[in-house]
Protein backbone atom coordinates (compact mmCIF):
# COMPACT_ATOMS: atom_id res chain seq x y z
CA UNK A 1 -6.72 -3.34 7.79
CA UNK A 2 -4.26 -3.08 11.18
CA UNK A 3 -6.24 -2.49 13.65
CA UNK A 4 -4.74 -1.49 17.82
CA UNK A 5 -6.97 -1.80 20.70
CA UNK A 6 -5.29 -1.40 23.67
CA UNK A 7 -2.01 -3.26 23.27
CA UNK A 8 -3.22 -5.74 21.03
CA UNK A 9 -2.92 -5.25 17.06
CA UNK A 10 -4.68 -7.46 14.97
CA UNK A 11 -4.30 -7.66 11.00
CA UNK A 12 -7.66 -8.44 9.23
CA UNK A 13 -7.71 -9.43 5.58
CA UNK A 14 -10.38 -7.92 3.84
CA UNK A 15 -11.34 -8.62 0.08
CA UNK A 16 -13.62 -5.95 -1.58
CA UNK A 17 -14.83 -8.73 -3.99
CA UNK A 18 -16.56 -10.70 -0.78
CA UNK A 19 -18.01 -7.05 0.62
CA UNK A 20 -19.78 -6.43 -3.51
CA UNK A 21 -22.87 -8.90 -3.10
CA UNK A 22 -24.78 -7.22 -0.06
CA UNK A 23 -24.35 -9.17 2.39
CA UNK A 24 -24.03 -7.43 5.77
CA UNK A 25 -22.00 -10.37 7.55
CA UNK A 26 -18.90 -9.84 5.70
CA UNK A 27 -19.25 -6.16 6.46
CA UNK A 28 -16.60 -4.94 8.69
CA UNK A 29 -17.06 -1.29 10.79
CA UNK A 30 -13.90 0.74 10.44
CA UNK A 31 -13.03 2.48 13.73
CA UNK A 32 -11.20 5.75 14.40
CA UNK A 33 -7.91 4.59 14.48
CA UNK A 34 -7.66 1.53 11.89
CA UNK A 35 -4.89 1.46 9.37
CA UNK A 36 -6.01 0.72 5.75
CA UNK A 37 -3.52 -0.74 3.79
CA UNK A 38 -4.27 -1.07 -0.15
CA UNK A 39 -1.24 -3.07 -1.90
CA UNK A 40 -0.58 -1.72 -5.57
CA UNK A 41 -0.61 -3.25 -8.59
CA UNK A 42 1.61 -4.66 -10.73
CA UNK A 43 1.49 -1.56 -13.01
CA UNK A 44 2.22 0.51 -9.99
CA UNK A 45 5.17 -1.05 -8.60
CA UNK A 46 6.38 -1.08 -12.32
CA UNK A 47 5.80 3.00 -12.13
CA UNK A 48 7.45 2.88 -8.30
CA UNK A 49 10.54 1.63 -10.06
CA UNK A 50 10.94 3.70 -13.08
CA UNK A 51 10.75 6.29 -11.21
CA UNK A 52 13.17 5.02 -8.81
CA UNK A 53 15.55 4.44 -11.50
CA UNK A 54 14.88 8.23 -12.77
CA UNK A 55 15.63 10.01 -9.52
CA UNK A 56 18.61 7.74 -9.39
CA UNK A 57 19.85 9.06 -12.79
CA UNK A 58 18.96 12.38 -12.09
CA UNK A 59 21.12 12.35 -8.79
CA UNK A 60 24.20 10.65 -10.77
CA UNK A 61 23.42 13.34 -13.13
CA UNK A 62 23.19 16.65 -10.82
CA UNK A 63 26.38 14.79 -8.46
CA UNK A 64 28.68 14.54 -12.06
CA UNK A 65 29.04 11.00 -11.82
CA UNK A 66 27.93 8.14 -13.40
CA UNK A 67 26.98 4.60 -12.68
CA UNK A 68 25.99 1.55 -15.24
């Protein structure tokens, strides 16, 4: 989570695994304005990249040219 107060931005790690037992201390309030940031997964950034490569062949494609 980025979170900007002020002038001051502060990253704070959170792991959903630590929030999943009920306890309240390792709770932390989001506030209007916090950035959540969720990394993928390993499958995703396998999907991010086929498609990358697809949109990349489909531009060689539409353009008449080819790279291998």
């Amino acid at each position: 989570m980025i979170r900007t107060v002020g002038t001051e931005t502060q990253v704070i790690r959170v792991r959903l695994s630590d929030n999943s037992d009920g306890d309240l201390s390792t709770k932390i309030a989001i506030r209007e304005g916090d950035l959540i940031v969720v990394p993928p997964t390993m499958l995703a950034r396998v999907g991010y990249a086929v498609q990358m490569l697809g949109a990349s062949a489909a531009g060689s494609i539409a353009s008449g040219t080819r790279s291998f």
